[in-house]
C-alpha atoms as a PDB file:
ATOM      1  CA  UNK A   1     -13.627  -3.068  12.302  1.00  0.00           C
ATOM      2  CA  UNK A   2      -9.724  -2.505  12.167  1.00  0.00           C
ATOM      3  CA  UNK A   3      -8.871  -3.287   8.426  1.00  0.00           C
ATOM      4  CA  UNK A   4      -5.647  -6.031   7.685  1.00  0.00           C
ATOM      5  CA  UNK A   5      -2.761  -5.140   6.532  1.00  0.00           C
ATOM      6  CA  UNK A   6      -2.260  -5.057   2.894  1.00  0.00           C
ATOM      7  CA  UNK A   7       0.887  -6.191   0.570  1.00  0.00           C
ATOM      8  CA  UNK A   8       0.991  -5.238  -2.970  1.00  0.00           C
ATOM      9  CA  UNK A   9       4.128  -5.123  -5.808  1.00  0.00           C
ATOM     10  CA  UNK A  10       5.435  -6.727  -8.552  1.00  0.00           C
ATOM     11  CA  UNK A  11       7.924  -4.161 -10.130  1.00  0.00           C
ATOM     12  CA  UNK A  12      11.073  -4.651 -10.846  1.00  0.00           C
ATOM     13  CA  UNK A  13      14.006  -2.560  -8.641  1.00  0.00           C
ATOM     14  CA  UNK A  14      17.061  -1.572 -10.418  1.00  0.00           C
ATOM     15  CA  UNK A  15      19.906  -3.011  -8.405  1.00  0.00           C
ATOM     16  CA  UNK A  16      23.766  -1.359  -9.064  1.00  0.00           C
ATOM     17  CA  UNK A  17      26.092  -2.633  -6.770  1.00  0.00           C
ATOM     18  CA  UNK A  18      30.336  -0.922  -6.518  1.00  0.00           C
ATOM     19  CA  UNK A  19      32.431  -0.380  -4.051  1.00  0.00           C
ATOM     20  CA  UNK A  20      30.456   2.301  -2.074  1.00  0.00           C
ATOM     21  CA  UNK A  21      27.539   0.133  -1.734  1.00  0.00           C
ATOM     22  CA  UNK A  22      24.478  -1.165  -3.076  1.00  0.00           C
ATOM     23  CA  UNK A  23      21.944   1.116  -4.646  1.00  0.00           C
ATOM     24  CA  UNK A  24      18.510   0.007  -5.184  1.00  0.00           C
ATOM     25  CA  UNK A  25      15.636   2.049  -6.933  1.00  0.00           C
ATOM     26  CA  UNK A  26      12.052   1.786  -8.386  1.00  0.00           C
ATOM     27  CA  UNK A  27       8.885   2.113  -7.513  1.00  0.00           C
ATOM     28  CA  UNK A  28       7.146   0.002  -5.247  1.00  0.00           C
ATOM     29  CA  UNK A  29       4.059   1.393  -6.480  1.00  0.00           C
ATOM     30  CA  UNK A  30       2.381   2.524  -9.985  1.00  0.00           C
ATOM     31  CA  UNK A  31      -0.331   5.231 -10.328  1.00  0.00           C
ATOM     32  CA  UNK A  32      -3.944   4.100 -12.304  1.00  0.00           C
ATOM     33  CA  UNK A  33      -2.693   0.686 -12.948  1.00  0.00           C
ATOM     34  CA  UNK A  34      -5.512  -1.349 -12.795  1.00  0.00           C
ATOM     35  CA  UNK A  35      -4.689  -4.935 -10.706  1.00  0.00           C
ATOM     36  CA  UNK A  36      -6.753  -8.276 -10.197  1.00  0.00           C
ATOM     37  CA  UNK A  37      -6.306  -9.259  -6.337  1.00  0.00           C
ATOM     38  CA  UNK A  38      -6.954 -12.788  -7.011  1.00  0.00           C
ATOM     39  CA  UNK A  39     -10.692 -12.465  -8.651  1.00  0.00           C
ATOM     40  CA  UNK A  40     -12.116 -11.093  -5.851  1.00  0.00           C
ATOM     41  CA  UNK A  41     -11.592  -7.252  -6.944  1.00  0.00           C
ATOM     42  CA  UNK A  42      -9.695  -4.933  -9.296  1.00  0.00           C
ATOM     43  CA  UNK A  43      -7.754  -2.100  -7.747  1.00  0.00           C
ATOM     44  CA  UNK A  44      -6.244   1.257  -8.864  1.00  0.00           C
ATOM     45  CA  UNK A  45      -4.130   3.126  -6.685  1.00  0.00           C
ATOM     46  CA  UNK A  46      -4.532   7.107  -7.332  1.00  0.00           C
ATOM     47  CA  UNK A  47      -1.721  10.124  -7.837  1.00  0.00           C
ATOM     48  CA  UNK A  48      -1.677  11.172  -4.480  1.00  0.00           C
ATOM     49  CA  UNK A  49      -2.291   8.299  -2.028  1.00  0.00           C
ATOM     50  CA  UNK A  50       0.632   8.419  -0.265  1.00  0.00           C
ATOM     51  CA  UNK A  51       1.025  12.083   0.172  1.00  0.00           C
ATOM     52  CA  UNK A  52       0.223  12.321   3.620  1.00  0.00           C
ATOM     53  CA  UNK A  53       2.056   9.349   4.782  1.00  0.00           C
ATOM     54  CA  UNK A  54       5.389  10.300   3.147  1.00  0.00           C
ATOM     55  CA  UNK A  55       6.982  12.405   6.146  1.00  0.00           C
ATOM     56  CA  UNK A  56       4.458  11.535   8.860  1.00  0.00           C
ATOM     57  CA  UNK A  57       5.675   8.025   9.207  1.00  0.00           C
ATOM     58  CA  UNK A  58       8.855   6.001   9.679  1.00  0.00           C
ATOM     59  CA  UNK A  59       8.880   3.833   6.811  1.00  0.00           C
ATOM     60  CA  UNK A  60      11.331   0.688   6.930  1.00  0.00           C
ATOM     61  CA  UNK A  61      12.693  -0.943   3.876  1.00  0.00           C
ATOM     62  CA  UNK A  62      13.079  -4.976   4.053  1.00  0.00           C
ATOM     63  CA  UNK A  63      12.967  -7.891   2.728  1.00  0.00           C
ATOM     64  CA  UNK A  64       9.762  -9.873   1.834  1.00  0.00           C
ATOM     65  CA  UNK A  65       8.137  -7.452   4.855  1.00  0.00           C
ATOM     66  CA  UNK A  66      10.000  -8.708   7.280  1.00  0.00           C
ATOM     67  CA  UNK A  67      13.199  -9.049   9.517  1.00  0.00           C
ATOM     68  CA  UNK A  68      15.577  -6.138  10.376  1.00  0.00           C
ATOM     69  CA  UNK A  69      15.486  -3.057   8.254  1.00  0.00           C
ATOM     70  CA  UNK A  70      18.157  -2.491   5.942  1.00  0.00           C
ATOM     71  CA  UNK A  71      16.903   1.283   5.422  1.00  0.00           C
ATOM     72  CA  UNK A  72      14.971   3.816   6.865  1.00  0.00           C
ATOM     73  CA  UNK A  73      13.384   6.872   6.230  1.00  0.00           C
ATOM     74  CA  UNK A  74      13.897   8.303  10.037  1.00  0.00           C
ATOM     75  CA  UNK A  75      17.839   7.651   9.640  1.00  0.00           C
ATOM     76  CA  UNK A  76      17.567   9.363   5.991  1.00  0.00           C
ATOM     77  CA  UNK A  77      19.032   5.587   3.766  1.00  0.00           C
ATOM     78  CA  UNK A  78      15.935   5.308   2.366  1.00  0.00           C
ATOM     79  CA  UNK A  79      14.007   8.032   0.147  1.00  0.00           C
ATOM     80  CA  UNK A  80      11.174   7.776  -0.889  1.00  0.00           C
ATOM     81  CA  UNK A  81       8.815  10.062  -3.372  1.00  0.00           C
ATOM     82  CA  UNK A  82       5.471  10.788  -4.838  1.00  0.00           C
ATOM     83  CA  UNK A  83       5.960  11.570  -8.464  1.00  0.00           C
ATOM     84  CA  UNK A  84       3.405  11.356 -11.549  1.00  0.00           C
ATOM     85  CA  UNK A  85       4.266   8.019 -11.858  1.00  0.00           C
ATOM     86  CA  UNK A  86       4.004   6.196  -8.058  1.00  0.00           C
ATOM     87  CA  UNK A  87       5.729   5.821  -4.716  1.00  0.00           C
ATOM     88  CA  UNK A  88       9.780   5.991  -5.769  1.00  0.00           C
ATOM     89  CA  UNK A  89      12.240   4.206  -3.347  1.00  0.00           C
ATOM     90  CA  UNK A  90      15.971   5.172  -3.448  1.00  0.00           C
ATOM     91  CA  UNK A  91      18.409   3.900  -1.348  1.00  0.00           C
ATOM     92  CA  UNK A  92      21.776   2.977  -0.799  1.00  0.00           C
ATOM     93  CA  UNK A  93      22.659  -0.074   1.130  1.00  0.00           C
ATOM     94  CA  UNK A  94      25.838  -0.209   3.265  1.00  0.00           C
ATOM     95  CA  UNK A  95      27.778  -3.335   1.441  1.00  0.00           C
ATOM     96  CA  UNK A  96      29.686  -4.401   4.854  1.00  0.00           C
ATOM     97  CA  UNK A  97      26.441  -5.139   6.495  1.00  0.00           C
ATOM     98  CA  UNK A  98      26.395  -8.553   6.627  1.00  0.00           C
ATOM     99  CA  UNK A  99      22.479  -8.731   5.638  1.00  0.00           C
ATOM    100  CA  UNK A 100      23.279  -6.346   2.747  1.00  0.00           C
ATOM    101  CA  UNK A 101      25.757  -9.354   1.741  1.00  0.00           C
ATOM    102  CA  UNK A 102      23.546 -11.911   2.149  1.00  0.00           C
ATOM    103  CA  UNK A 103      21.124 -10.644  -0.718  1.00  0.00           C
ATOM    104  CA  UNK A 104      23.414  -9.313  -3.045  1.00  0.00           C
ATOM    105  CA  UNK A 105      24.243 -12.253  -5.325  1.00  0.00           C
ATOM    106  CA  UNK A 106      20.383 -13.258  -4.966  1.00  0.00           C
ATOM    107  CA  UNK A 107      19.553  -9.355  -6.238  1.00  0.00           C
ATOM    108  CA  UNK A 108      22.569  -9.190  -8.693  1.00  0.00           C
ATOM    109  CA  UNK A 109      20.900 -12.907 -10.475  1.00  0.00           C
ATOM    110  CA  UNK A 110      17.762 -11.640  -9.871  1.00  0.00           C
ATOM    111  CA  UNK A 111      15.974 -13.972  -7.263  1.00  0.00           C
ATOM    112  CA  UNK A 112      14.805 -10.987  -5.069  1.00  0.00           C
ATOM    113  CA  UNK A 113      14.092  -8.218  -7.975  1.00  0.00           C
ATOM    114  CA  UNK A 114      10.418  -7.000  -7.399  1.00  0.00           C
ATOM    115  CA  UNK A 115       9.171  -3.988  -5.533  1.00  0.00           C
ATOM    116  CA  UNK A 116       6.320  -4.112  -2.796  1.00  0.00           C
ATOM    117  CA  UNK A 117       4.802  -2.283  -0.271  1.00  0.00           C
ATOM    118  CA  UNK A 118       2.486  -2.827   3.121  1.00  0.00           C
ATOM    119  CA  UNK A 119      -0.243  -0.443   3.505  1.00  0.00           C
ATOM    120  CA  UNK A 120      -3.746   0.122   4.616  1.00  0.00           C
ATOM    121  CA  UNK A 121      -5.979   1.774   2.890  1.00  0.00           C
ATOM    122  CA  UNK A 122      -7.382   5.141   4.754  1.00  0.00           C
ATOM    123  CA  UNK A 123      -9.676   6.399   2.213  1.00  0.00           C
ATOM    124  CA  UNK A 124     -11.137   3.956  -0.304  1.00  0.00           C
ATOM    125  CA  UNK A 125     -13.817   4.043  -2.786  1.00  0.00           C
ATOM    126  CA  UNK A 126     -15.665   0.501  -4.283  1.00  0.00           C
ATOM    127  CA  UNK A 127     -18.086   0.276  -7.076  1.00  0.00           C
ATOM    128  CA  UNK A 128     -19.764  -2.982  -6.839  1.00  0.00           C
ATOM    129  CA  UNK A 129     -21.700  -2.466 -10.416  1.00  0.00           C
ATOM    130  CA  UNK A 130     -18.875  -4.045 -12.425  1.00  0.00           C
ATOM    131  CA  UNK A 131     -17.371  -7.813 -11.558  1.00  0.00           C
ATOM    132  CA  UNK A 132     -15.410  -8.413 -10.197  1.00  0.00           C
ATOM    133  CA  UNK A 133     -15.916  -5.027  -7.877  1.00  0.00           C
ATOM    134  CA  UNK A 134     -13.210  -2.075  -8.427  1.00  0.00           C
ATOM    135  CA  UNK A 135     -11.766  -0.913  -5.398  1.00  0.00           C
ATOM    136  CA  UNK A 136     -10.165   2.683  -6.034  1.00  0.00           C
ATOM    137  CA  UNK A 137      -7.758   3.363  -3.143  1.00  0.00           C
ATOM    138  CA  UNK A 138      -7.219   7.425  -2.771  1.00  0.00           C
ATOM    139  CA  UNK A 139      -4.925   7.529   0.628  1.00  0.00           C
ATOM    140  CA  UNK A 140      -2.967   4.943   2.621  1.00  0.00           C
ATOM    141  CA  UNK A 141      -1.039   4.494   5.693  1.00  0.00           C
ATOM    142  CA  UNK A 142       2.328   2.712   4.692  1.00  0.00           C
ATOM    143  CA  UNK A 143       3.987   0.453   7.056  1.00  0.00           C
ATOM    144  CA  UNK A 144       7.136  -0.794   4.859  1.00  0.00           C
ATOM    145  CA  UNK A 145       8.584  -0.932   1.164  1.00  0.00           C
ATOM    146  CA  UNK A 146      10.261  -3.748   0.812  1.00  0.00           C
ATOM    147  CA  UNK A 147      12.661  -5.961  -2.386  1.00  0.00           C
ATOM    148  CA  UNK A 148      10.689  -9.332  -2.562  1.00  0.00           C
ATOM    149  CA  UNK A 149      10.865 -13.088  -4.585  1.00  0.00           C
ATOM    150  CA  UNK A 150       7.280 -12.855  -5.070  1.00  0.00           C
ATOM    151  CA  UNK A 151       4.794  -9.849  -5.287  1.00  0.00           C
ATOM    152  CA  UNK A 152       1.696 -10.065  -3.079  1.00  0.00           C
ATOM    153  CA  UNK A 153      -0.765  -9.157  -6.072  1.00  0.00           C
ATOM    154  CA  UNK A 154      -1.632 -12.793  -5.856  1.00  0.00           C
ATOM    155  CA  UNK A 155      -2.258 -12.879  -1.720  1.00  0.00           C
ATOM    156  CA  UNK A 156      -6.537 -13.335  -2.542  1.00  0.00           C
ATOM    157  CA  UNK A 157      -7.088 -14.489   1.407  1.00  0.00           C
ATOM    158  CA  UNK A 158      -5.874 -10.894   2.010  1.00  0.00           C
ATOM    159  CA  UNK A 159      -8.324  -9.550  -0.836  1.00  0.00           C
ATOM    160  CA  UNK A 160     -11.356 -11.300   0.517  1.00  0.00           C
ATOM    161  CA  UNK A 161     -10.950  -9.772   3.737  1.00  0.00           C
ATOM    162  CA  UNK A 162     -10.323  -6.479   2.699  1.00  0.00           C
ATOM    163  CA  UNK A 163     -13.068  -6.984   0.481  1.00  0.00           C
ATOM    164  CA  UNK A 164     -15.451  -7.973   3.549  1.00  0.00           C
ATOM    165  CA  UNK A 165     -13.988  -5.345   5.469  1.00  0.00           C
ATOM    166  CA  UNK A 166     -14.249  -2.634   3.383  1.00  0.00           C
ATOM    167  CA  UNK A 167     -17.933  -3.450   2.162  1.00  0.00           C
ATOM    168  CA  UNK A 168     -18.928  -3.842   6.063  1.00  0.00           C
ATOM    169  CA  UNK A 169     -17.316  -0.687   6.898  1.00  0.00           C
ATOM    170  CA  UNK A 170     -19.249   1.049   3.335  1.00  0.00           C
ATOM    171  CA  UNK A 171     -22.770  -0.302   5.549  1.00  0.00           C
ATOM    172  CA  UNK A 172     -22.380   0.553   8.503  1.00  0.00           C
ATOM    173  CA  UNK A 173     -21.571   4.118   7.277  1.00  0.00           C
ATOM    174  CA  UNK A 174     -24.939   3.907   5.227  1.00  0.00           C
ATOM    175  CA  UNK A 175     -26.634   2.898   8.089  1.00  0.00           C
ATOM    176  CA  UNK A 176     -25.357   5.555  10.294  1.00  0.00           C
ATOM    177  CA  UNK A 177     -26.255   8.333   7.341  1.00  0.00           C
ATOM    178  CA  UNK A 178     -29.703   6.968   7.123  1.00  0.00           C
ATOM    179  CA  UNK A 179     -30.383   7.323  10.631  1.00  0.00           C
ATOM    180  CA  UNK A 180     -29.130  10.512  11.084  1.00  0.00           C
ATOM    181  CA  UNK A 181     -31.312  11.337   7.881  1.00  0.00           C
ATOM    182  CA  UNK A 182     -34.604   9.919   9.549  1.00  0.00           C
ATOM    183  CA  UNK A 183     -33.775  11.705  12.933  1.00  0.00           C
ATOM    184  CA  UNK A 184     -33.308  14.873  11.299  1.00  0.00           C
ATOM    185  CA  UNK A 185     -36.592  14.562   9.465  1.00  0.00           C
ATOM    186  CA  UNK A 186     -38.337  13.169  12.496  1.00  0.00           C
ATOM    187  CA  UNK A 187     -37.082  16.671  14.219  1.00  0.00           C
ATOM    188  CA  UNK A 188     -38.414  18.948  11.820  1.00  0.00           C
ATOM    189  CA  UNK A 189     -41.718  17.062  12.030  1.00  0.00           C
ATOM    190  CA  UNK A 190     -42.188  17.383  15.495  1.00  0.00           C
ATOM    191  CA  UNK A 191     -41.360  21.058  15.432  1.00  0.00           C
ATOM    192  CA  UNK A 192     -43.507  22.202  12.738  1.00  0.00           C
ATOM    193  CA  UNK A 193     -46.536  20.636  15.058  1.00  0.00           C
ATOM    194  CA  UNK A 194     -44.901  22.384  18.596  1.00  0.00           C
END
């Protein structure tokens, strides 16, 4: 089952805007914060997810996760870093792109001042014991960073289905452990009586 895409964020970017350009930084996402996707599940993100996806993948930065990029890691406008904290964004927009001027009064009043990113979660742990569950992600594959008007923290359709998905995926890997279990066993059976 090929797990949905996932938007999370909610922290506020710095925005400094002068005659160069516009820089933007933050982080578009915190370490071993604890998060309620819309009473479905809690998650925590751990030092480290992003690790292998920094570098391996062309990251875009937009706005609200979608339209044309106005960064990119590939061309080198948009850094970003794993540090103690979370993922760090850093870039500088060019101020005669017309998009760039578009958003700039909105980001300078505030209207489009939170972080977010789009991810799927590659490795994943779930304790269903507590409720709501707590889903601990430990690796993702990042699609974009983006500057949004509202964080995705309250997106629960997208919870419940990575929810589902993730708890269906959990079985079927039990299942597929149990069998191999049983066949093992059933194969040292019939060789101790050959």
């Amino acid at each position: 089952m090929t797990q949905q895409r996932e938007k999370r964020g909610g922290i506020r970017a710095e925005v400094r805007a002068d005659e160069t350009g516009v820089k933007v930084s933050g982080y578009a996402a915190v370490f071993n914060q604890e998060t309620n996707i819309g009473d479905y599940f809690r998650e925590v993100i751990l030092p480290g997810a992003f690790r292998n996806a920094l570098g391996s993948t062309d990251v875009p930065f937009l706005i609200n996760h979608s339209g044309l990029p106005l960064a990119r890691t590939r061309s080198g406008t948009l850094k970003l870093t794993e540090d103690s904290h979370g993922l760090r964004i850093e870039t500088e927009l060019d101020g005669g792109d017309p998009d760039v001027q578009r958003i700039v009064p909105k980001m300078r009043r505030g209207d489009l001042d939170k972080m977010s990113f789009s991810f799927r979660a590659v490795k994943q742990r779930w304790d269903d014991t507590q409720t709501p569950p707590l889903r601990t992600v430990e690796e993702v594959e990042l699609y974009d960073v983006s500057i949004v008007t509202e964080p995705a923290y309250e997106g629960t359709d997208i919870g419940l289905r990575s929810l589902e998905a993730s708890r269906t995926e959990a079985r079927r890997q039990h299942n597929a452990a149990a069998f191999a279990r049983r066949k093992a066993e059933a194969e040292n059976r019939f060789r101790k009586i050959s």
